[in-house]
Protein backbone atom coordinates (compact mmCIF):
# COMPACT_ATOMS: atom_id res chain seq x y z
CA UNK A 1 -24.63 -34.98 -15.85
CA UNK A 2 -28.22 -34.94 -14.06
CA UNK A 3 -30.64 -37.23 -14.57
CA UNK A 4 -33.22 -34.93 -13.51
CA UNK A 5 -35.71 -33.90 -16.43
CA UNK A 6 -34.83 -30.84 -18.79
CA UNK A 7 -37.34 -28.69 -17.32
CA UNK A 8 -36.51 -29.28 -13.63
CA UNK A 9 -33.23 -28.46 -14.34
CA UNK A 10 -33.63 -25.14 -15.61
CA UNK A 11 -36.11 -24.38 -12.30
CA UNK A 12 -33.43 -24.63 -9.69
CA UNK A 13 -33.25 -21.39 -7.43
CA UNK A 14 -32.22 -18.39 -8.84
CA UNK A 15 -32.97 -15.40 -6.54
CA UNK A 16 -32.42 -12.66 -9.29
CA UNK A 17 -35.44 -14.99 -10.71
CA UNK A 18 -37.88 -14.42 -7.66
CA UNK A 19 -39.55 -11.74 -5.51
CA UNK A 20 -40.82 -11.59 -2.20
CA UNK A 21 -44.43 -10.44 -1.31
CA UNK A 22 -47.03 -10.97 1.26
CA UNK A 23 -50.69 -12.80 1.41
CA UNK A 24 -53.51 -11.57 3.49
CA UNK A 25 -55.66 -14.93 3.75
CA UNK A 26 -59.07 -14.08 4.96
CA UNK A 27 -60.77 -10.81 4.00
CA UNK A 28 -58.00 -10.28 1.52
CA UNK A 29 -55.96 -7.33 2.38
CA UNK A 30 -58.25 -5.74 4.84
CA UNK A 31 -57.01 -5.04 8.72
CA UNK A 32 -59.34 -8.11 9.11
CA UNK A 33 -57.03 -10.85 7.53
CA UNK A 34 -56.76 -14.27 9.74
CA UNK A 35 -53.47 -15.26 8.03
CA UNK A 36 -50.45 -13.14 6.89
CA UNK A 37 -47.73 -15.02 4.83
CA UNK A 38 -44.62 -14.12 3.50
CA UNK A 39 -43.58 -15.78 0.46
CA UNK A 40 -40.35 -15.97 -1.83
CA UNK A 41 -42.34 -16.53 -5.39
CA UNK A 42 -40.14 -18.63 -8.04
CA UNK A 43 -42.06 -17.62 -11.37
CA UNK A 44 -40.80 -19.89 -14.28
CA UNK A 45 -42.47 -21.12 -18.28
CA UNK A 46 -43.77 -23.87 -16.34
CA UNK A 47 -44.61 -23.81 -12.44
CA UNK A 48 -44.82 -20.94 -10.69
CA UNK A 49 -43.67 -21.92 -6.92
CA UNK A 50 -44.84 -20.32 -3.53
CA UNK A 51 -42.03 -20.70 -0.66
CA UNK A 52 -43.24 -19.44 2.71
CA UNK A 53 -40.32 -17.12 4.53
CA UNK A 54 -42.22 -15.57 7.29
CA UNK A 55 -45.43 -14.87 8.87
CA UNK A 56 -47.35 -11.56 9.41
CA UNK A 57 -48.40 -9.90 12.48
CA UNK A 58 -49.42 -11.20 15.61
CA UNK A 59 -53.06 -10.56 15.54
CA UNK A 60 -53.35 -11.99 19.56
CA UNK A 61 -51.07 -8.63 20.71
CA UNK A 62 -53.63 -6.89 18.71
CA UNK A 63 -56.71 -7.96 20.25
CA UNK A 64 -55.09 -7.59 23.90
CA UNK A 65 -53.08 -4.31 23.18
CA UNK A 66 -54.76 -2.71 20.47
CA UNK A 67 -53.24 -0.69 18.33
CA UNK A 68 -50.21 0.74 21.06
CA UNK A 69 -49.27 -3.04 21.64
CA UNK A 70 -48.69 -3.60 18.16
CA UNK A 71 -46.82 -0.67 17.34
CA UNK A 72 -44.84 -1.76 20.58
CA UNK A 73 -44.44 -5.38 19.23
CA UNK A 74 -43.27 -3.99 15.82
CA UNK A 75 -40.70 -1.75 16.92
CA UNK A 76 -39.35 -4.61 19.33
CA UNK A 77 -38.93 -6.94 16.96
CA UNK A 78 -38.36 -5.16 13.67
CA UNK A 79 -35.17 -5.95 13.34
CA UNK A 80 -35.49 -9.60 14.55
CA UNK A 81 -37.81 -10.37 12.00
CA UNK A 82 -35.32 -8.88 8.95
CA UNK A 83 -32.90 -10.60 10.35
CA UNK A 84 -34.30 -13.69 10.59
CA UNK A 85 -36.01 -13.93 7.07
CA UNK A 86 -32.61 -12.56 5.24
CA UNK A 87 -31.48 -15.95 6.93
CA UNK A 88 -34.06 -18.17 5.96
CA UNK A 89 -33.99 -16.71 2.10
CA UNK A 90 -29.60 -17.21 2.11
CA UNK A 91 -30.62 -20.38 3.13
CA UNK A 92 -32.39 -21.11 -0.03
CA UNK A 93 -29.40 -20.50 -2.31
CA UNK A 94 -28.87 -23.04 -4.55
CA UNK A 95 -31.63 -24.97 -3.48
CA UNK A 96 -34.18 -26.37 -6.40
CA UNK A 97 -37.66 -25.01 -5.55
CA UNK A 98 -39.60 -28.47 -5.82
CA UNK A 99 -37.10 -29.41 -2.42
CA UNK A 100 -38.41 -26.45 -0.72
CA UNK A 101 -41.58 -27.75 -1.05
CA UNK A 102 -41.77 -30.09 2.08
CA UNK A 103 -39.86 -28.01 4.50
CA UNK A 104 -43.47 -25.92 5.18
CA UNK A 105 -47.17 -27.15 4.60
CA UNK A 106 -47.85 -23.26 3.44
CA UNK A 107 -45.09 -23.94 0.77
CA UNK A 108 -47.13 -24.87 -2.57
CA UNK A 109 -46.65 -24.65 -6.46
CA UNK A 110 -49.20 -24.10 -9.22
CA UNK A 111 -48.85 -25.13 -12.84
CA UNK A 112 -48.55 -22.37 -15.30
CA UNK A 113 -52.06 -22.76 -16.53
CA UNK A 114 -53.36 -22.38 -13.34
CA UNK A 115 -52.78 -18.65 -12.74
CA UNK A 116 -55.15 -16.80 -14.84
CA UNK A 117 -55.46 -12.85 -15.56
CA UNK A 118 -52.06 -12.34 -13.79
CA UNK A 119 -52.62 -7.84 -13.38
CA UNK A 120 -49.34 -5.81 -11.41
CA UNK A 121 -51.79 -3.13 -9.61
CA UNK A 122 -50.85 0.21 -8.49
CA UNK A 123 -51.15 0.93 -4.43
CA UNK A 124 -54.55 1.26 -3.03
CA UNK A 125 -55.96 3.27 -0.45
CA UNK A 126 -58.65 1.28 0.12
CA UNK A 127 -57.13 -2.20 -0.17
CA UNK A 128 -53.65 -1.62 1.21
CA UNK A 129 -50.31 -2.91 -0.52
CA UNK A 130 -48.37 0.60 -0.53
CA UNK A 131 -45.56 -1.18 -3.36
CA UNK A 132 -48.56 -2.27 -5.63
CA UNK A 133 -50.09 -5.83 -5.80
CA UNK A 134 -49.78 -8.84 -8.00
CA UNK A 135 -53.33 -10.74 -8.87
CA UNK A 136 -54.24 -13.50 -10.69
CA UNK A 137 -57.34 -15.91 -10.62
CA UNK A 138 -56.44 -19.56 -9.49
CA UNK A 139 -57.98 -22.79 -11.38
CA UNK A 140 -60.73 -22.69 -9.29
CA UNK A 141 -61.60 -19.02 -10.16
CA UNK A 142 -60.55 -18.15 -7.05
CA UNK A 143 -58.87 -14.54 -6.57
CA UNK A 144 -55.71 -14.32 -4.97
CA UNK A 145 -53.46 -11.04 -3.78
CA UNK A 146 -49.87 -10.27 -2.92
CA UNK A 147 -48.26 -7.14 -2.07
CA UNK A 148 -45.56 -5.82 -2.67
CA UNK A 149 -42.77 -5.47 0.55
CA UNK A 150 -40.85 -2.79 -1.30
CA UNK A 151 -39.45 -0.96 -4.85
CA UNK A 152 -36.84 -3.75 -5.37
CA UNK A 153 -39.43 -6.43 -5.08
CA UNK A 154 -42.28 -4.37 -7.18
CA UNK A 155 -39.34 -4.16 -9.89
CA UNK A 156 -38.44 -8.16 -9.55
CA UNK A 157 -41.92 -8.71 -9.57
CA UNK A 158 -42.68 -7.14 -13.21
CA UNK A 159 -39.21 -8.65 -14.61
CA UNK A 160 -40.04 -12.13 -13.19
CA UNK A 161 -43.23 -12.19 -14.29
CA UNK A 162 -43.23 -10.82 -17.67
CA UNK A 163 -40.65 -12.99 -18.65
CA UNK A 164 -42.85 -16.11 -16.98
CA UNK A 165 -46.27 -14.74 -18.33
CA UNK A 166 -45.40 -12.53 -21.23
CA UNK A 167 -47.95 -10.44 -23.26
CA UNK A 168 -50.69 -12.18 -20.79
CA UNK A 169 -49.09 -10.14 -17.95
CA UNK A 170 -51.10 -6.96 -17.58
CA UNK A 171 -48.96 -4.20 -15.62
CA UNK A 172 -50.97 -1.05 -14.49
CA UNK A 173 -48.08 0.18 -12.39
CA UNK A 174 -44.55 1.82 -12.70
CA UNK A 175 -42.21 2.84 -10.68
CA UNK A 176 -41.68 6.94 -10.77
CA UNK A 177 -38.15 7.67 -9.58
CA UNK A 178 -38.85 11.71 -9.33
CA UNK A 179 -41.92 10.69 -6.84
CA UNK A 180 -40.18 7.69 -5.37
CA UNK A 181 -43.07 5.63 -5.42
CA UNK A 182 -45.00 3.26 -7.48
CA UNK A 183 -47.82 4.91 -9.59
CA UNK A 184 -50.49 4.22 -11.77
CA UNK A 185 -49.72 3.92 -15.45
């Protein structure tokens, strides 16, 4: 038997339990982001746990290439970068979330009660996030945004987190299989 607490034994790692989606620090979600995170998110009835798996773009090929460099520097390492974050996230298995904590100072957790006015958005044309967006106000009223990678994730995303955030969970998006895309409800 564990002598862990009841509640930290119910949060160990289930990936059917998570979804992955990105955070533009900065201007959030503009081209003009300084930071670009990608996180495995571990919603549960009493944390809700943010595990780093990947970084964003390279903004420095940007600024010396423009927009040719990039799309150069994407298409060399598109691959790589699947690769290596399929690795990192089979390297979570069976890992409790609260030990995956110290292995990255962008790794953090919030408390339930801290995520306020949790909305599923549709995509945006003006704000990006072509799978939809998750956003919720932190405990210092502070708006936060992540968006979507894909469908699979936008699905996990509104299982995960109605079953974390229940009737407070306020989902303005679907998925439309005829269209295959996510769409405004």
């Amino acid at each position: 038997m564990s002598n862990l607490p009841e509640a930290e034994v119910v949060e160990t790692l289930n990936d059917h339990a998570a979804f992955t989606a990105r955070r533009k620090t900065g201007n959030e979600g503009t081209i003009f982001a300084s930071g670009d995170f990608l996180y495995r998110i571990f919603p549960t009835a009493q944390r809700v746990f943010f595990i780093k798996i990947g970084a964003g773009t390279d903004q420095s090929i940007a600024l010396l290439f423009g927009v040719l460099g990039v799309a150069i520097h994407k298409m060399r390492t598109k691959g790589k970068a699947t690769a290596e974050t399929q690795a990192r996230l089979s390297s979570f298995q069976g890992q409790r979330p609260a030990l995956l904590l110290s292995q990255d100072p962008a790794n953090h957790v919030l408390q339930r009660q801290q995520v306020n006015n949790p909305v599923i958005e549709p995509p945006s044309m003006w704000t990006g996030g072509k799978f939809g967006k998750w956003i919720f106000r932190d405990e210092k009223k502070k708006k936060r945004i992540f968006f979507f990678e894909d469908v699979e994730n936008f699905q996990s995303a509104v299982e995960c987190l109605r079953a974390a955030f229940g009737e407070e969970l306020v989902v303005r998006a679907q998925y439309d299989p005829v269209k295959n895309k996510i769409v405004k409800t």
